[in-house]
PDB file of N, CA and C in Angstrom:
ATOM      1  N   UNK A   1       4.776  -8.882  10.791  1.00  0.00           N
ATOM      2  CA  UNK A   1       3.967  -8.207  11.786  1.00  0.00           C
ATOM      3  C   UNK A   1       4.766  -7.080  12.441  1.00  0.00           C
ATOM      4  N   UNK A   2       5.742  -7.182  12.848  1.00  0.00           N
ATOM      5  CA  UNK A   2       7.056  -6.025  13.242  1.00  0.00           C
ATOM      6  C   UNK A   2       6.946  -5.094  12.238  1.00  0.00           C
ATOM      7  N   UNK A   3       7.253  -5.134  11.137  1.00  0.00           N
ATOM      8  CA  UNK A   3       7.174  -4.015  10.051  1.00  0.00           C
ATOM      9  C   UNK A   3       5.763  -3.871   9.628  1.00  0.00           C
ATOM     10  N   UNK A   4       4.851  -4.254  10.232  1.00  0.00           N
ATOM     11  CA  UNK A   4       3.653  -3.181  10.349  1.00  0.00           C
ATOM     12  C   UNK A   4       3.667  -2.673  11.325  1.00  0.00           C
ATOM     13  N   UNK A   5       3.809  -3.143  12.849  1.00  0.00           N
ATOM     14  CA  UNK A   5       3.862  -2.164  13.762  1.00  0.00           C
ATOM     15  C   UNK A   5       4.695  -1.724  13.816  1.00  0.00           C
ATOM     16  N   UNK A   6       5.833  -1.112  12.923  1.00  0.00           N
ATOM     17  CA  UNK A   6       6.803  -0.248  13.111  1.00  0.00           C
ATOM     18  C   UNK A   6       6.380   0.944  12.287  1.00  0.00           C
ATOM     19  N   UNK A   7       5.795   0.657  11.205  1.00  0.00           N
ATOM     20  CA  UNK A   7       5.067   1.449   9.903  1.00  0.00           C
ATOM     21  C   UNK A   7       4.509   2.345  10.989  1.00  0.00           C
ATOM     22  N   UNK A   8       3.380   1.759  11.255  1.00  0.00           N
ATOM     23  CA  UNK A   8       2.394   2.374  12.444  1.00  0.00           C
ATOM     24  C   UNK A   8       2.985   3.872  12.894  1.00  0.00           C
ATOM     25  N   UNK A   9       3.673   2.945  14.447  1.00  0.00           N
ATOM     26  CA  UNK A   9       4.510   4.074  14.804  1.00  0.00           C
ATOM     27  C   UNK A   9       5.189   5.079  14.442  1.00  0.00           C
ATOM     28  N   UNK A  10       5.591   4.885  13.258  1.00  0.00           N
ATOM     29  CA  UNK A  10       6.392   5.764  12.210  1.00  0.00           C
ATOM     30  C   UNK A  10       5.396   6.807  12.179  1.00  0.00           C
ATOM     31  N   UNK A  11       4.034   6.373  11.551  1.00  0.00           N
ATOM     32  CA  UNK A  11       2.981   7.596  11.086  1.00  0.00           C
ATOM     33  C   UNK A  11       2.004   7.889  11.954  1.00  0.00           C
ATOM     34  N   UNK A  12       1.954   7.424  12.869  1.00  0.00           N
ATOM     35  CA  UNK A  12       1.171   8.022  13.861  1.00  0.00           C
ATOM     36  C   UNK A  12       1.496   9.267  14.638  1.00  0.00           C
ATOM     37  N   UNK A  13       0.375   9.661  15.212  1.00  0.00           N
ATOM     38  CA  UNK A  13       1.106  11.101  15.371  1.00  0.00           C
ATOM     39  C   UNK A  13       1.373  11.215  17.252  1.00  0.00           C
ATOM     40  N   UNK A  14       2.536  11.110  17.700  1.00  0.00           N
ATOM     41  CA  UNK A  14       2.848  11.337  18.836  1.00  0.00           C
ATOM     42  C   UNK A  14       2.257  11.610  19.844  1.00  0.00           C
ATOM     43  N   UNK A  15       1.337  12.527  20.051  1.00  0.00           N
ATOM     44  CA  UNK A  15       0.173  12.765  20.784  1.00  0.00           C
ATOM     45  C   UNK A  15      -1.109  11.719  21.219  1.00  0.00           C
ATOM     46  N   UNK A  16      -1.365  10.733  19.791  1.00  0.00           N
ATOM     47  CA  UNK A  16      -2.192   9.374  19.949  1.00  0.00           C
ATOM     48  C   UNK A  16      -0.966   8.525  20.721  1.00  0.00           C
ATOM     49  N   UNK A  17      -0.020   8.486  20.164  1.00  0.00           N
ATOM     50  CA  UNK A  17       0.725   7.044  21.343  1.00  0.00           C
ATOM     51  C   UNK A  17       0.787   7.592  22.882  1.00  0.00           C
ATOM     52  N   UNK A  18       0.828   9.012  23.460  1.00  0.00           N
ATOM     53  CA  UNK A  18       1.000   9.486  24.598  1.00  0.00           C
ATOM     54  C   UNK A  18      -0.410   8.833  24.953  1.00  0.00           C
ATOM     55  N   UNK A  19      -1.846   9.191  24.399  1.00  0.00           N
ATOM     56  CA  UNK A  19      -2.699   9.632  24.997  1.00  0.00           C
ATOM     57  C   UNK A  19      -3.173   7.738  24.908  1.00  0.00           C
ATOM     58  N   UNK A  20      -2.691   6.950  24.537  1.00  0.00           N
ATOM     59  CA  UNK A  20      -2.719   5.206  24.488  1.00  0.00           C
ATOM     60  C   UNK A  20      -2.039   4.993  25.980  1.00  0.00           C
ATOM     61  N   UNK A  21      -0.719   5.503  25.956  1.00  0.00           N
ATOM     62  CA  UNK A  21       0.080   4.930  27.367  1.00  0.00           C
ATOM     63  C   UNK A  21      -0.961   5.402  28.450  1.00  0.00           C
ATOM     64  N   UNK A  22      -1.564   6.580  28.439  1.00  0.00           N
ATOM     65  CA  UNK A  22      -2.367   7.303  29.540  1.00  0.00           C
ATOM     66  C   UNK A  22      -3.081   6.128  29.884  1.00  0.00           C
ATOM     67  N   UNK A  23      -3.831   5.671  29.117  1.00  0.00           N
ATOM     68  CA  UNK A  23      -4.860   4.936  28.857  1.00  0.00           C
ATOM     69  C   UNK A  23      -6.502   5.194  28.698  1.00  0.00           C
ATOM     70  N   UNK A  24      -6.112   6.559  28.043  1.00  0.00           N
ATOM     71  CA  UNK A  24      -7.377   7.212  27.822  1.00  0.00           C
ATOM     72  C   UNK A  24      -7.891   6.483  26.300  1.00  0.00           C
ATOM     73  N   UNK A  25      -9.307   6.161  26.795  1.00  0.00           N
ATOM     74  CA  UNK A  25      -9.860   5.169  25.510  1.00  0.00           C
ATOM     75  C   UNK A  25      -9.606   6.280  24.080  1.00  0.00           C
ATOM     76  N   UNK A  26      -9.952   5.166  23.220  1.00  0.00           N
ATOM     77  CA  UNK A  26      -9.977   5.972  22.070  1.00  0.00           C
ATOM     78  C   UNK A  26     -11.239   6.591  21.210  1.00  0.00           C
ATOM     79  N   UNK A  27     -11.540   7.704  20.751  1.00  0.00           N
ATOM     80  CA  UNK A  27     -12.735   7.901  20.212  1.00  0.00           C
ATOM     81  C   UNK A  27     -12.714   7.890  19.033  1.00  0.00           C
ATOM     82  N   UNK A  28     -11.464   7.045  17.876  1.00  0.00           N
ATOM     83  CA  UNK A  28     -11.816   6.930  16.922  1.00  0.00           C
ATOM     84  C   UNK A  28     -10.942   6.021  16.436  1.00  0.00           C
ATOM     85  N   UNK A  29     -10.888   4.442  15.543  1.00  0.00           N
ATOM     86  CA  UNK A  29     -10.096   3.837  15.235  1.00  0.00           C
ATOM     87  C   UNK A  29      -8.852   4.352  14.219  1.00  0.00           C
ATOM     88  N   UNK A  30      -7.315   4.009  14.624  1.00  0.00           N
ATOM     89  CA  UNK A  30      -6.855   5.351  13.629  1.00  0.00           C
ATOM     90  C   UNK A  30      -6.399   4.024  12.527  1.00  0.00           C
ATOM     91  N   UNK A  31      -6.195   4.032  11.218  1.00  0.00           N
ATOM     92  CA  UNK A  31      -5.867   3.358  10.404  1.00  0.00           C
ATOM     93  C   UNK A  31      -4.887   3.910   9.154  1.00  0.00           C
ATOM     94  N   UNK A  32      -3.608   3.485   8.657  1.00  0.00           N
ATOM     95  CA  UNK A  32      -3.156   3.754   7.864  1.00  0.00           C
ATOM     96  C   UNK A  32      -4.017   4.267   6.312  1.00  0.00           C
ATOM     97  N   UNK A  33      -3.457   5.194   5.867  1.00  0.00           N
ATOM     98  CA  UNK A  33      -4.220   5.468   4.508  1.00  0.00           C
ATOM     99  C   UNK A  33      -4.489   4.712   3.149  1.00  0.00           C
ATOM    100  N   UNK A  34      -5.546   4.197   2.646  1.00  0.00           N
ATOM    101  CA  UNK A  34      -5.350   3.101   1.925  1.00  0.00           C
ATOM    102  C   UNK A  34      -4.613   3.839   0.622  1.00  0.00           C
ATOM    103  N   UNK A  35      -4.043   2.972  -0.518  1.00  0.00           N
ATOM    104  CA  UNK A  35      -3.085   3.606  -1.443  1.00  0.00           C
ATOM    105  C   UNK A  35      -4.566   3.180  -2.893  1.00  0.00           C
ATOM    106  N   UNK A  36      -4.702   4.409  -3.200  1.00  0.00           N
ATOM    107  CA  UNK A  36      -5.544   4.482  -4.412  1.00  0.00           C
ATOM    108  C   UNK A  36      -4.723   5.069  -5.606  1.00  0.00           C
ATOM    109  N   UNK A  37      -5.018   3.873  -6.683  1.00  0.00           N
ATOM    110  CA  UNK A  37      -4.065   4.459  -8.143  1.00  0.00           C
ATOM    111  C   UNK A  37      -5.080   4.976  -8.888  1.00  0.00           C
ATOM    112  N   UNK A  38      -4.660   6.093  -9.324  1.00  0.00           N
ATOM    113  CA  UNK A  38      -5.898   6.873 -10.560  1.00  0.00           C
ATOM    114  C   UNK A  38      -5.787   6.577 -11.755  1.00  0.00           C
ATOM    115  N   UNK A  39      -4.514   5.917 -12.552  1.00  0.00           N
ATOM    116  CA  UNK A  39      -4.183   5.320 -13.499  1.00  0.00           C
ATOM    117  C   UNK A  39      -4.668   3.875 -13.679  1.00  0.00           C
ATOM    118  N   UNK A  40      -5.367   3.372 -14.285  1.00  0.00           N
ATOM    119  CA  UNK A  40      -5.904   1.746 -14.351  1.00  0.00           C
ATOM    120  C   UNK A  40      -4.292   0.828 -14.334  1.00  0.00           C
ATOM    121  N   UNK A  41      -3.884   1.382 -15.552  1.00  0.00           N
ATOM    122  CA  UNK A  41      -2.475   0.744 -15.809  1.00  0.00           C
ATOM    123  C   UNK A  41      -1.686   0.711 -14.824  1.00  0.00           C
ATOM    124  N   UNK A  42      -1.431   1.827 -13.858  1.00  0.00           N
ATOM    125  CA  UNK A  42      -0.731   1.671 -12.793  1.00  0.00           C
ATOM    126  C   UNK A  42      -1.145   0.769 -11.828  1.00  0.00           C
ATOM    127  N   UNK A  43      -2.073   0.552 -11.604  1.00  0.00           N
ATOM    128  CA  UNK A  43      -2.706  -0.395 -10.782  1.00  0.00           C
ATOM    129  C   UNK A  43      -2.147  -1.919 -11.302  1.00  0.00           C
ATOM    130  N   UNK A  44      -2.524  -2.360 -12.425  1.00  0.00           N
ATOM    131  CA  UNK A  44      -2.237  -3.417 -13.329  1.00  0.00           C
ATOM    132  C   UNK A  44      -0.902  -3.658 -12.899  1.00  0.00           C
ATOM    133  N   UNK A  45       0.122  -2.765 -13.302  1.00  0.00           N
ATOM    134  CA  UNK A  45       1.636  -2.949 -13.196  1.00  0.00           C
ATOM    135  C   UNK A  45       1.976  -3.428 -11.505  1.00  0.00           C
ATOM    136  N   UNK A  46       1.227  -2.866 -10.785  1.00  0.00           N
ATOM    137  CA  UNK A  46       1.532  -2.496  -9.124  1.00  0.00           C
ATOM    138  C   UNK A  46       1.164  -4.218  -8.694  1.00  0.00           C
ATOM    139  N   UNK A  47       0.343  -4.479  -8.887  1.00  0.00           N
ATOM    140  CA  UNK A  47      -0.173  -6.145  -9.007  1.00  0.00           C
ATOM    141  C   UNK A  47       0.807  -6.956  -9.418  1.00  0.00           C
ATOM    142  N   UNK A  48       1.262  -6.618 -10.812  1.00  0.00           N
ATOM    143  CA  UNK A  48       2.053  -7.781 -11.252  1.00  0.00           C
ATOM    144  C   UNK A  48       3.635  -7.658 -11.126  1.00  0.00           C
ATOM    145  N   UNK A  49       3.993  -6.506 -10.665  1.00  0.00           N
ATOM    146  CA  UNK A  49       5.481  -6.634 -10.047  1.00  0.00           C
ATOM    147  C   UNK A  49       5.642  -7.811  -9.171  1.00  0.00           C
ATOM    148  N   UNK A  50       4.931  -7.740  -7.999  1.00  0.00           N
ATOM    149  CA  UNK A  50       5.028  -8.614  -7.010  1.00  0.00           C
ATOM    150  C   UNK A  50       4.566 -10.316  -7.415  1.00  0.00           C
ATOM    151  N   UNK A  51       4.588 -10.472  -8.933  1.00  0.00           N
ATOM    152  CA  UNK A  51       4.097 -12.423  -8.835  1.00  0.00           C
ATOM    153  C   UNK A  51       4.724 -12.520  -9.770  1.00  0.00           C
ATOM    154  N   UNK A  52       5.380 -14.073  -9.762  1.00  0.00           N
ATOM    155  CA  UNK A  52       5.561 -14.051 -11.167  1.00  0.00           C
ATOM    156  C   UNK A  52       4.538 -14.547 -12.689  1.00  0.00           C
ATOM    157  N   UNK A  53       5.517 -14.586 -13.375  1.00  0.00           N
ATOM    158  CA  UNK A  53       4.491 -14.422 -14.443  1.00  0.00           C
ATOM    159  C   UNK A  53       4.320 -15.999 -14.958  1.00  0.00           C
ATOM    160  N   UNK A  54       2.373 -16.163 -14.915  1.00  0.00           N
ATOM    161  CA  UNK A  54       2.760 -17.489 -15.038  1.00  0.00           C
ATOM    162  C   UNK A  54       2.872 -18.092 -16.278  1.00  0.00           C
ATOM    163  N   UNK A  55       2.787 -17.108 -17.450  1.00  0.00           N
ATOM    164  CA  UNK A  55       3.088 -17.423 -19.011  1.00  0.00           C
ATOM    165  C   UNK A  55       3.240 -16.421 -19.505  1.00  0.00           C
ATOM    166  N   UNK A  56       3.721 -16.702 -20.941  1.00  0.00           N
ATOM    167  CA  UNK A  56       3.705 -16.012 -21.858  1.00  0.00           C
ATOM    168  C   UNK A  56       3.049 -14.946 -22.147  1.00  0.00           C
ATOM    169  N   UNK A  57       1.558 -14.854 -21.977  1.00  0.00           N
ATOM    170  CA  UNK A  57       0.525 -14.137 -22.382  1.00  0.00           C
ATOM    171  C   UNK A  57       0.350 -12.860 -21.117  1.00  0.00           C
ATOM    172  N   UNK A  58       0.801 -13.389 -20.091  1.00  0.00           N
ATOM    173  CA  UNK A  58       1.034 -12.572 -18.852  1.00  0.00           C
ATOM    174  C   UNK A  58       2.441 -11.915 -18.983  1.00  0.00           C
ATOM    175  N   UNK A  59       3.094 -12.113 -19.100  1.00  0.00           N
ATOM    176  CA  UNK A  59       4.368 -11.034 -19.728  1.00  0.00           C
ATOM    177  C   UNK A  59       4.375 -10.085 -20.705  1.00  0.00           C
ATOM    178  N   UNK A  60       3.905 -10.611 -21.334  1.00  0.00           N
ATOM    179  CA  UNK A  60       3.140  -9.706 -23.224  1.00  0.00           C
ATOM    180  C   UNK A  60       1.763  -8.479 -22.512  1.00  0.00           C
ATOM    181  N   UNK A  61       1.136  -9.120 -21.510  1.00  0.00           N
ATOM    182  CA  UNK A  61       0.316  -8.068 -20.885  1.00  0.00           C
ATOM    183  C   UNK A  61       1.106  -7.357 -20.109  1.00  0.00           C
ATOM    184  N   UNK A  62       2.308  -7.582 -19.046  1.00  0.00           N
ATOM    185  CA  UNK A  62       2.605  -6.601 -18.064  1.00  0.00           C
ATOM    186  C   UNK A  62       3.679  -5.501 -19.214  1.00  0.00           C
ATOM    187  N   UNK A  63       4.348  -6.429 -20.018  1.00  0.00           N
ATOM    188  CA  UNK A  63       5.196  -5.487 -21.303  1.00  0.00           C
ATOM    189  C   UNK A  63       4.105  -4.198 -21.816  1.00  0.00           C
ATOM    190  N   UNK A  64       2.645  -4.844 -22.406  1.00  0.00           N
ATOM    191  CA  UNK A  64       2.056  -3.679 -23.237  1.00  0.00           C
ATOM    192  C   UNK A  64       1.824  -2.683 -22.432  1.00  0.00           C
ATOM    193  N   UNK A  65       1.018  -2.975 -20.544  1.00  0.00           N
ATOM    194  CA  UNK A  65       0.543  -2.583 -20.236  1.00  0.00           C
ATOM    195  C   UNK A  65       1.749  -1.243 -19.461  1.00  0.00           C
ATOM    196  N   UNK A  66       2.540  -1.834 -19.675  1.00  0.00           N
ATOM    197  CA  UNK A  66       3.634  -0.502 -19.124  1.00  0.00           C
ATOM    198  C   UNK A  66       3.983   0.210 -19.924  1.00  0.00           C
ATOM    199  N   UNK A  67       3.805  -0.356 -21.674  1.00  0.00           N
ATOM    200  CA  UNK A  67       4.546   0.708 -22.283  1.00  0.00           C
ATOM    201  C   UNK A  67       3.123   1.667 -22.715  1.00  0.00           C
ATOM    202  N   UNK A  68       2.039   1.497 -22.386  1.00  0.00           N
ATOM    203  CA  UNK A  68       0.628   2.437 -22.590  1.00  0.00           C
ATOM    204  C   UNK A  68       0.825   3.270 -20.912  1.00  0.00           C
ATOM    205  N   UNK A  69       1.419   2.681 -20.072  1.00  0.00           N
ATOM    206  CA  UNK A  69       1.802   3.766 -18.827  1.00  0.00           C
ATOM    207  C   UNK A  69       3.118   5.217 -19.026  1.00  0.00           C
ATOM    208  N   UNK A  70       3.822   4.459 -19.697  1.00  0.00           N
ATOM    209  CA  UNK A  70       5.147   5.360 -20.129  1.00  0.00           C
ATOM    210  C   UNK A  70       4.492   6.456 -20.924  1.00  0.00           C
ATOM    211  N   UNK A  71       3.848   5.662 -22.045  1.00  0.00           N
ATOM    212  CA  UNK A  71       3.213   6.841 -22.866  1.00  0.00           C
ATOM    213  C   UNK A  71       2.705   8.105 -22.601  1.00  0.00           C
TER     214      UNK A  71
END
């Protein structure tokens, strides 16, 4: 939770945290940018970095599916 609200702060733009302390309401919720992959495969790979693999057949997919990304 700290390293999201630090993220935050990081990208927010200085002027919204002033105009928060004021305590002037807000007229629009501000939200980090969601991360969209245009590559299918990249997406695929981006998923399965983070788990492990729970067989065989899932390794043989994250292997093909990176070397059709390299390509």
């Amino acid at each position: 939770m700290d390293k999201a609200i630090h993220e935050f702060h990081d990208s927010v733009d200085t002027n919204e945290i002033a105009r928060q302390l004021n305590g002037t309401p807000a007229t629009e919720v501000l939200t980090l940018p969601t991360v969209e992959f245009e590559i299918q495969e990249r997406a695929t790979i981006a998923r399965m970095l983070f788990q492990p693999f729970k067989n065989d057949k899932a390794r043989i997919k994250f292997i093909y599916t990176l070397a059709r990304l390299c390509h």
